[in-house]
PDB file of N, CA and C in Angstrom:
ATOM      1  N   UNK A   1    -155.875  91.944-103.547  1.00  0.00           N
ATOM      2  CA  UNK A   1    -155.600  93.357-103.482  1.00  0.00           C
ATOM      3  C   UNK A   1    -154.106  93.584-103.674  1.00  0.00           C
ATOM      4  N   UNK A   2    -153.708  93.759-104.970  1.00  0.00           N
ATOM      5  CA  UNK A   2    -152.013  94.463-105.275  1.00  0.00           C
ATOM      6  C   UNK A   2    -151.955  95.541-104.162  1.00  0.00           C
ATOM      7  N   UNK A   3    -150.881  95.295-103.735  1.00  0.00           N
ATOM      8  CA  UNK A   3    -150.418  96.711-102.976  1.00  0.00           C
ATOM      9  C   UNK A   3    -148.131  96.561-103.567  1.00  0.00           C
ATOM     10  N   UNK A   4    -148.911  97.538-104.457  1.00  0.00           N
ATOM     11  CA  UNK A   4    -147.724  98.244-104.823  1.00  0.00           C
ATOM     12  C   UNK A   4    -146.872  99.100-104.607  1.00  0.00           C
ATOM     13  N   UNK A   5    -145.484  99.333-103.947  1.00  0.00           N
ATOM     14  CA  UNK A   5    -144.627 100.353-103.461  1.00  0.00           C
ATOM     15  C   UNK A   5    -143.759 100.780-104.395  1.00  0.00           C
ATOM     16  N   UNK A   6    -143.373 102.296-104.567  1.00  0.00           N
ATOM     17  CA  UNK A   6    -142.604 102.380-105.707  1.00  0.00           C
ATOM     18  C   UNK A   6    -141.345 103.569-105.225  1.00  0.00           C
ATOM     19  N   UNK A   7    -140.422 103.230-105.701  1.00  0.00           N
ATOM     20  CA  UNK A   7    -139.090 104.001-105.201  1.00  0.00           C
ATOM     21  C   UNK A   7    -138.671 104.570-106.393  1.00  0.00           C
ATOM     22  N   UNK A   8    -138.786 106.000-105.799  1.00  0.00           N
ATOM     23  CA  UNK A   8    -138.563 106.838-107.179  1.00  0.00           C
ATOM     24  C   UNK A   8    -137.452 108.154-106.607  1.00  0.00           C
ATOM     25  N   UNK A   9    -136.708 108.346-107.216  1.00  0.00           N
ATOM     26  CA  UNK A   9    -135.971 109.977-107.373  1.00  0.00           C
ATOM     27  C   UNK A   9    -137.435 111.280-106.954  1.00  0.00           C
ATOM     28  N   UNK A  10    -136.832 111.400-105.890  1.00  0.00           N
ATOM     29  CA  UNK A  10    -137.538 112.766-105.431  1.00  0.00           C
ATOM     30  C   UNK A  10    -137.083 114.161-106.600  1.00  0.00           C
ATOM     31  N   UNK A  11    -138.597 114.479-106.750  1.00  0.00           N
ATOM     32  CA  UNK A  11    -138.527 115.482-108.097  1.00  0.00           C
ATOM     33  C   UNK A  11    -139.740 115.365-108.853  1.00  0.00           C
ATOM     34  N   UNK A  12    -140.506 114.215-108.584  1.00  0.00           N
ATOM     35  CA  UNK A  12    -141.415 113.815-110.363  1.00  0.00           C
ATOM     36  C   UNK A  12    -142.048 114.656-110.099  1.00  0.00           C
ATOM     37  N   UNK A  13    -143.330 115.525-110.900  1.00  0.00           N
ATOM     38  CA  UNK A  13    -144.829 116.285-110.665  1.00  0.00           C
ATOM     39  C   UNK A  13    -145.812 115.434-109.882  1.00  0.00           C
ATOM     40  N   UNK A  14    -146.375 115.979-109.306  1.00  0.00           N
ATOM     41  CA  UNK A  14    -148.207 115.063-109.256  1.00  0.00           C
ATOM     42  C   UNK A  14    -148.823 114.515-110.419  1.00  0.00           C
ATOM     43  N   UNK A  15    -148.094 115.201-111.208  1.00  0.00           N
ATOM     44  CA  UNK A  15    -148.809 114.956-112.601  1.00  0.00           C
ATOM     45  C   UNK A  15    -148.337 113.626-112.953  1.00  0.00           C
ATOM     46  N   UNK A  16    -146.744 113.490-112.988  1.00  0.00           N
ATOM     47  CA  UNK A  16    -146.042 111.876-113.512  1.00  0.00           C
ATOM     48  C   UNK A  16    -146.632 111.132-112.232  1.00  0.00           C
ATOM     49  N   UNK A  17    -146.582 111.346-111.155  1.00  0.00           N
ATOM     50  CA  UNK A  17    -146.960 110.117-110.640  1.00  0.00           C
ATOM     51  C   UNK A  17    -148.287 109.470-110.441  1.00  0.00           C
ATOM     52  N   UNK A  18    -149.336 110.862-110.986  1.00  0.00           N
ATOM     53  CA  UNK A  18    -150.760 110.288-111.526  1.00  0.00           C
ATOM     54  C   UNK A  18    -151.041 109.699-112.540  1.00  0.00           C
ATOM     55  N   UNK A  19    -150.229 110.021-113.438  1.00  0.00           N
ATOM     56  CA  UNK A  19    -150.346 109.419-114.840  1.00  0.00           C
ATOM     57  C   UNK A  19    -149.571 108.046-114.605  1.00  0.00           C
ATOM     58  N   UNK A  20    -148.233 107.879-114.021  1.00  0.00           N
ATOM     59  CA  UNK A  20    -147.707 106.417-113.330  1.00  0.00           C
ATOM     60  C   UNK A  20    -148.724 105.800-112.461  1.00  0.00           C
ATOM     61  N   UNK A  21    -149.378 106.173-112.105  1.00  0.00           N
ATOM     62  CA  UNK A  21    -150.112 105.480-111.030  1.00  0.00           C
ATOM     63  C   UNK A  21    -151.643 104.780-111.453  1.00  0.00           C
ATOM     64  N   UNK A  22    -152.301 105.357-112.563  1.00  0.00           N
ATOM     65  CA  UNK A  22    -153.007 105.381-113.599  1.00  0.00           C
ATOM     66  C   UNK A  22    -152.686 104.157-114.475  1.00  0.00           C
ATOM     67  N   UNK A  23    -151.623 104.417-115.206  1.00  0.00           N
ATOM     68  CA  UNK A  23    -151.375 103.106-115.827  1.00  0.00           C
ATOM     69  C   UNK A  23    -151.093 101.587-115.249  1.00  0.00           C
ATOM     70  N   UNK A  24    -150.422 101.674-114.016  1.00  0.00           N
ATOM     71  CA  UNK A  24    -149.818 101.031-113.528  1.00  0.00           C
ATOM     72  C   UNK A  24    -151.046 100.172-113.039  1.00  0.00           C
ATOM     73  N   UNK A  25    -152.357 100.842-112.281  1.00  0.00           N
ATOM     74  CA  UNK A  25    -153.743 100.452-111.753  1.00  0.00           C
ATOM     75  C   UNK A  25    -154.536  99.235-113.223  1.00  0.00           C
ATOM     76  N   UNK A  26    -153.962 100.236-114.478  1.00  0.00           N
ATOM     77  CA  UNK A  26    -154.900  99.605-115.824  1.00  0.00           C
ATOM     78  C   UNK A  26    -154.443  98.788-116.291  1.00  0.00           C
ATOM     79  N   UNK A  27    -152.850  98.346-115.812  1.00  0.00           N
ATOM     80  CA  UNK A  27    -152.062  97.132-116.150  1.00  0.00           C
ATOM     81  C   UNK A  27    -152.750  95.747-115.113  1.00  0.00           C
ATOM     82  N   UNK A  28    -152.417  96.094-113.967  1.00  0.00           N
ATOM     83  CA  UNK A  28    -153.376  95.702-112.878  1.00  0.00           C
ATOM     84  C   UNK A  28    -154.323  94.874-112.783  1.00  0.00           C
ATOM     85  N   UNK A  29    -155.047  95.770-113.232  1.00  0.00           N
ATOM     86  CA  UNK A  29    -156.522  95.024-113.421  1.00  0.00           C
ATOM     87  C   UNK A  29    -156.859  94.391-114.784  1.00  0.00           C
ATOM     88  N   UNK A  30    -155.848  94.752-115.693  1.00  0.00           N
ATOM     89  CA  UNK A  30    -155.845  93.830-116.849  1.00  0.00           C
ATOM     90  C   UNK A  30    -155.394  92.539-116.769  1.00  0.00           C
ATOM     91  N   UNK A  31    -153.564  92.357-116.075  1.00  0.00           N
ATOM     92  CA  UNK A  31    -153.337  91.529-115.646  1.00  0.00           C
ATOM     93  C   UNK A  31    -153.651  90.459-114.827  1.00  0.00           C
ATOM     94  N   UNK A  32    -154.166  91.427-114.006  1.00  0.00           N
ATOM     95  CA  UNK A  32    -154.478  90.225-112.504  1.00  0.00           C
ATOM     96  C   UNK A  32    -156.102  90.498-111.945  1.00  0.00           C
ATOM     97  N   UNK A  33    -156.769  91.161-112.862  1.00  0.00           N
ATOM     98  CA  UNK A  33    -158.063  90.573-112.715  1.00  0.00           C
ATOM     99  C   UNK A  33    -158.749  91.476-111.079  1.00  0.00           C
ATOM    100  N   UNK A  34    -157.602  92.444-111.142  1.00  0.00           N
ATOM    101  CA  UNK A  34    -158.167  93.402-109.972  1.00  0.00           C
ATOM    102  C   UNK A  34    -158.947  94.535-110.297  1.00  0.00           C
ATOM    103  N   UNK A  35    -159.926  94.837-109.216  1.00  0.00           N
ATOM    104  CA  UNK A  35    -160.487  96.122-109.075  1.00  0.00           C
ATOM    105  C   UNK A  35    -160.100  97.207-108.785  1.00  0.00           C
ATOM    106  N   UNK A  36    -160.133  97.888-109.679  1.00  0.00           N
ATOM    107  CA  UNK A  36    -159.182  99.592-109.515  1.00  0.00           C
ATOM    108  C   UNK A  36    -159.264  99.907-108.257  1.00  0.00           C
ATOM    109  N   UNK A  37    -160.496 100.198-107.490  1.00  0.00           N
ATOM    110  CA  UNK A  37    -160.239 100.619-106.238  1.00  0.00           C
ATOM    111  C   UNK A  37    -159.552  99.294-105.076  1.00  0.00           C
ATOM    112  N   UNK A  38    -159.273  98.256-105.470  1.00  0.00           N
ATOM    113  CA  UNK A  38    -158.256  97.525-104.475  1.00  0.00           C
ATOM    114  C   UNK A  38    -156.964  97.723-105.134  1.00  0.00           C
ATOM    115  N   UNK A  39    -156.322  98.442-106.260  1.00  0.00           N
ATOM    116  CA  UNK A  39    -154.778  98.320-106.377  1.00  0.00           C
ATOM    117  C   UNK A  39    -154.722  99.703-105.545  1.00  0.00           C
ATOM    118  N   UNK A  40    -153.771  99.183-104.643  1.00  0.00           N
ATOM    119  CA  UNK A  40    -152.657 100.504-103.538  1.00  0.00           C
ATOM    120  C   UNK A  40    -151.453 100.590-103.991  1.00  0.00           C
ATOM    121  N   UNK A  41    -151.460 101.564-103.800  1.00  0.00           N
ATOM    122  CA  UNK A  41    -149.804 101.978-104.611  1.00  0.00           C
ATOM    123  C   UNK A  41    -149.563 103.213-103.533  1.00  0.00           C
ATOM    124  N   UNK A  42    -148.141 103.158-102.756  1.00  0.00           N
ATOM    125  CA  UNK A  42    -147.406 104.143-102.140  1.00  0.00           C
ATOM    126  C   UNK A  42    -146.001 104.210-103.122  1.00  0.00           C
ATOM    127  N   UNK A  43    -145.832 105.597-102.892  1.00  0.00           N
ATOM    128  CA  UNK A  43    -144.451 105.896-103.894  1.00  0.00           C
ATOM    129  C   UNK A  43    -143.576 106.965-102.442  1.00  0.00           C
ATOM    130  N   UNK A  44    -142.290 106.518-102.664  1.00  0.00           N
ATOM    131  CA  UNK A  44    -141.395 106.373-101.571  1.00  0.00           C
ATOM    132  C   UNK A  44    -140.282 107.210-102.600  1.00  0.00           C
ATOM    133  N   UNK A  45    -140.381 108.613-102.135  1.00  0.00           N
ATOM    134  CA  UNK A  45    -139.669 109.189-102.352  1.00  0.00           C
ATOM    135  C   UNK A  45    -137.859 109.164-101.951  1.00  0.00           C
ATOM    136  N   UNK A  46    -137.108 109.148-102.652  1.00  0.00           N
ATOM    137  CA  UNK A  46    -135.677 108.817-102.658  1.00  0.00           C
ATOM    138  C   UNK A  46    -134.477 110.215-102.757  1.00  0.00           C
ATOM    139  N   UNK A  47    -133.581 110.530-102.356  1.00  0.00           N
ATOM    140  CA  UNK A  47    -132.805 111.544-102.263  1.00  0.00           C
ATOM    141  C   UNK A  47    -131.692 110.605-103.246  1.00  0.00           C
ATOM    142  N   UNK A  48    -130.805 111.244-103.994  1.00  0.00           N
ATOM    143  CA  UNK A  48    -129.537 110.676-105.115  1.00  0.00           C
ATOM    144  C   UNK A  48    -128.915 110.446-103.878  1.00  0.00           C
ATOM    145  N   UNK A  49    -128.490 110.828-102.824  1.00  0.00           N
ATOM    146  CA  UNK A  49    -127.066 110.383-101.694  1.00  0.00           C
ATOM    147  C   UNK A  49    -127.245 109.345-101.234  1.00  0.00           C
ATOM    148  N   UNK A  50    -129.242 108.489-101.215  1.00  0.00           N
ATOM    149  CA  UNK A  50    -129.246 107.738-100.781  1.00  0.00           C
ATOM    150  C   UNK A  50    -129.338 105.804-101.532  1.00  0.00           C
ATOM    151  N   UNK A  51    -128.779 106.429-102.756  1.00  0.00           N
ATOM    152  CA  UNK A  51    -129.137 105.165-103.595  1.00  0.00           C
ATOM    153  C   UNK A  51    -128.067 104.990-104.522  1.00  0.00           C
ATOM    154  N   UNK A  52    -127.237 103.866-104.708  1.00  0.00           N
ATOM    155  CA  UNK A  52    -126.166 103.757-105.513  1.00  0.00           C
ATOM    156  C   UNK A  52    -126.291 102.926-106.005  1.00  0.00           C
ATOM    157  N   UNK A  53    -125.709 102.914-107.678  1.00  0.00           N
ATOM    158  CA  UNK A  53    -126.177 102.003-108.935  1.00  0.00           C
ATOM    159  C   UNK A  53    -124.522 101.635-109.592  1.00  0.00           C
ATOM    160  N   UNK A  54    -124.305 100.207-108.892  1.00  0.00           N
ATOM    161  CA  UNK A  54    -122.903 100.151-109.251  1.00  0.00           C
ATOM    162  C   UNK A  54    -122.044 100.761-108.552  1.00  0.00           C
ATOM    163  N   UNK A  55    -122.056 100.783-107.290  1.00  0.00           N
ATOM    164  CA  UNK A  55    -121.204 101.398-105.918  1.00  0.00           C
ATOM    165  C   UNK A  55    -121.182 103.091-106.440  1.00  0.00           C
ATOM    166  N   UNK A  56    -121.686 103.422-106.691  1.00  0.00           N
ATOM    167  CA  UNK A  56    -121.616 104.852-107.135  1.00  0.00           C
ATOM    168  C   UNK A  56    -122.576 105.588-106.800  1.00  0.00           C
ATOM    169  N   UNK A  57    -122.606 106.509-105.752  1.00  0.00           N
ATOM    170  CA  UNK A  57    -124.207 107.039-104.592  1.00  0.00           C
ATOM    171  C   UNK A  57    -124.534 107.902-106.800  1.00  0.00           C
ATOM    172  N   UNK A  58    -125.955 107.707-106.500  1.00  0.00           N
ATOM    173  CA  UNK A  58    -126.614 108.512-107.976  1.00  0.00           C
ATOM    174  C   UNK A  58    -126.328 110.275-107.449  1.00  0.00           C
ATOM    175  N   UNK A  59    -125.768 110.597-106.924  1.00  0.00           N
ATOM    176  CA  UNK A  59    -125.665 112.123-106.342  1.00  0.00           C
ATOM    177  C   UNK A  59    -124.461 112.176-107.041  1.00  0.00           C
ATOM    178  N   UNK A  60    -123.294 111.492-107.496  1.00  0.00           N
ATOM    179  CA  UNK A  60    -122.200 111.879-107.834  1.00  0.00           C
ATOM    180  C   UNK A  60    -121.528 111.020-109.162  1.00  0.00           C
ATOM    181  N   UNK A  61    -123.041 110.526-109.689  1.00  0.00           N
ATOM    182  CA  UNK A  61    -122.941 109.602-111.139  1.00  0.00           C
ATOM    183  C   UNK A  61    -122.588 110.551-112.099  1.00  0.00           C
ATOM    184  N   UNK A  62    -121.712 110.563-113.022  1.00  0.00           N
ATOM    185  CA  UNK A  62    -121.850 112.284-113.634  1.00  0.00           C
ATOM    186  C   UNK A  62    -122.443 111.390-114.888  1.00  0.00           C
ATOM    187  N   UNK A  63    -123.189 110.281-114.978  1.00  0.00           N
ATOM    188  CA  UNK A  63    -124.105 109.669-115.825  1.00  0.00           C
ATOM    189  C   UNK A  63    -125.202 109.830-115.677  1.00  0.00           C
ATOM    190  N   UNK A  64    -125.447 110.247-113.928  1.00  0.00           N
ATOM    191  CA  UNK A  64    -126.802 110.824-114.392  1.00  0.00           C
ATOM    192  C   UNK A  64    -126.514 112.061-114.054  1.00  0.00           C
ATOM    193  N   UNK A  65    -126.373 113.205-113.961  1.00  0.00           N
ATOM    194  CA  UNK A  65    -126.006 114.160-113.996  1.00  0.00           C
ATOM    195  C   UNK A  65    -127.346 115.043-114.917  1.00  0.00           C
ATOM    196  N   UNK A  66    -128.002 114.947-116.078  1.00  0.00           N
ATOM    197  CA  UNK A  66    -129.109 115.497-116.804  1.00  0.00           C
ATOM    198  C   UNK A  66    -130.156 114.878-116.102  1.00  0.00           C
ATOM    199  N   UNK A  67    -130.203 113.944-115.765  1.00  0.00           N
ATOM    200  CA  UNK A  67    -131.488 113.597-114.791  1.00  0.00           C
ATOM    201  C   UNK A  67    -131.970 114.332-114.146  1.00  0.00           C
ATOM    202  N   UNK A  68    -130.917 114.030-112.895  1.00  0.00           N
ATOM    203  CA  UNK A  68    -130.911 114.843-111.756  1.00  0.00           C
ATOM    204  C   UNK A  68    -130.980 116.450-111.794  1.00  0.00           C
ATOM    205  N   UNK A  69    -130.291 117.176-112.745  1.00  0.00           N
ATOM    206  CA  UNK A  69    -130.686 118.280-113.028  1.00  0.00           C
ATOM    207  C   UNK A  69    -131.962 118.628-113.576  1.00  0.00           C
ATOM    208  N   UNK A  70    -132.838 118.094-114.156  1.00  0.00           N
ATOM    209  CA  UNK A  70    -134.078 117.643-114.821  1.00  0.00           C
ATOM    210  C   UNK A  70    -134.949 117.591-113.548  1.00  0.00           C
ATOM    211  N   UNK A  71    -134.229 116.765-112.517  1.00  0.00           N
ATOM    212  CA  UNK A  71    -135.228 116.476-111.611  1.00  0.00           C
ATOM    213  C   UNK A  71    -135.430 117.886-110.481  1.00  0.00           C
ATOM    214  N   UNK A  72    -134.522 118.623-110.682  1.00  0.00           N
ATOM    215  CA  UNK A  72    -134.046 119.774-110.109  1.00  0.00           C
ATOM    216  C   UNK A  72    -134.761 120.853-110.042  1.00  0.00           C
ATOM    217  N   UNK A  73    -135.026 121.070-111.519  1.00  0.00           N
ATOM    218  CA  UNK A  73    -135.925 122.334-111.721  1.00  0.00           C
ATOM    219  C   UNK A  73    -136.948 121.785-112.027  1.00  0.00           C
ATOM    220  N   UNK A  74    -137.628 120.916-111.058  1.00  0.00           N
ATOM    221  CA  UNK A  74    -139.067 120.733-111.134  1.00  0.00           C
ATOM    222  C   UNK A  74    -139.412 121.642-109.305  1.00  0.00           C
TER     223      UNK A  74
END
């Protein structure tokens, strides 16, 4: 039984993380020979202040900057 956790930027739809969660199950059971209803998957929503990529919190990357605005007006 995969049990998969996933850390993502708070923002996606229900929609991306059904459609992520979907594929991710059909990789799964392609790969490793599992049954859709035993892959678990929790997704662990993340705030930008709390995650830094290259000592740099992602809240004040002005690299991601379109992301995060992206992720904004959802």
């Amino acid at each position: 039984m995969p049990n998969i956790t996933v850390e993502l930027l708070a923002g996606r739809s229900v929609e991306q993380r059904k459609a992520f969660a979907r594929a991710v199950t059909d990789h799964a059971v392609e790969i490793l020979g599992a049954r859709p209803q035993d892959v678990r998957m929790v997704f662990n929503e993340i705030t930008p202040d709390v995650v830094a990529n290259g000592g740099v919190l992602a809240s004040e990357d002005p690299t991601r900057a379109g992301v995060l605005a992206a992720l904004d007006k959802r």
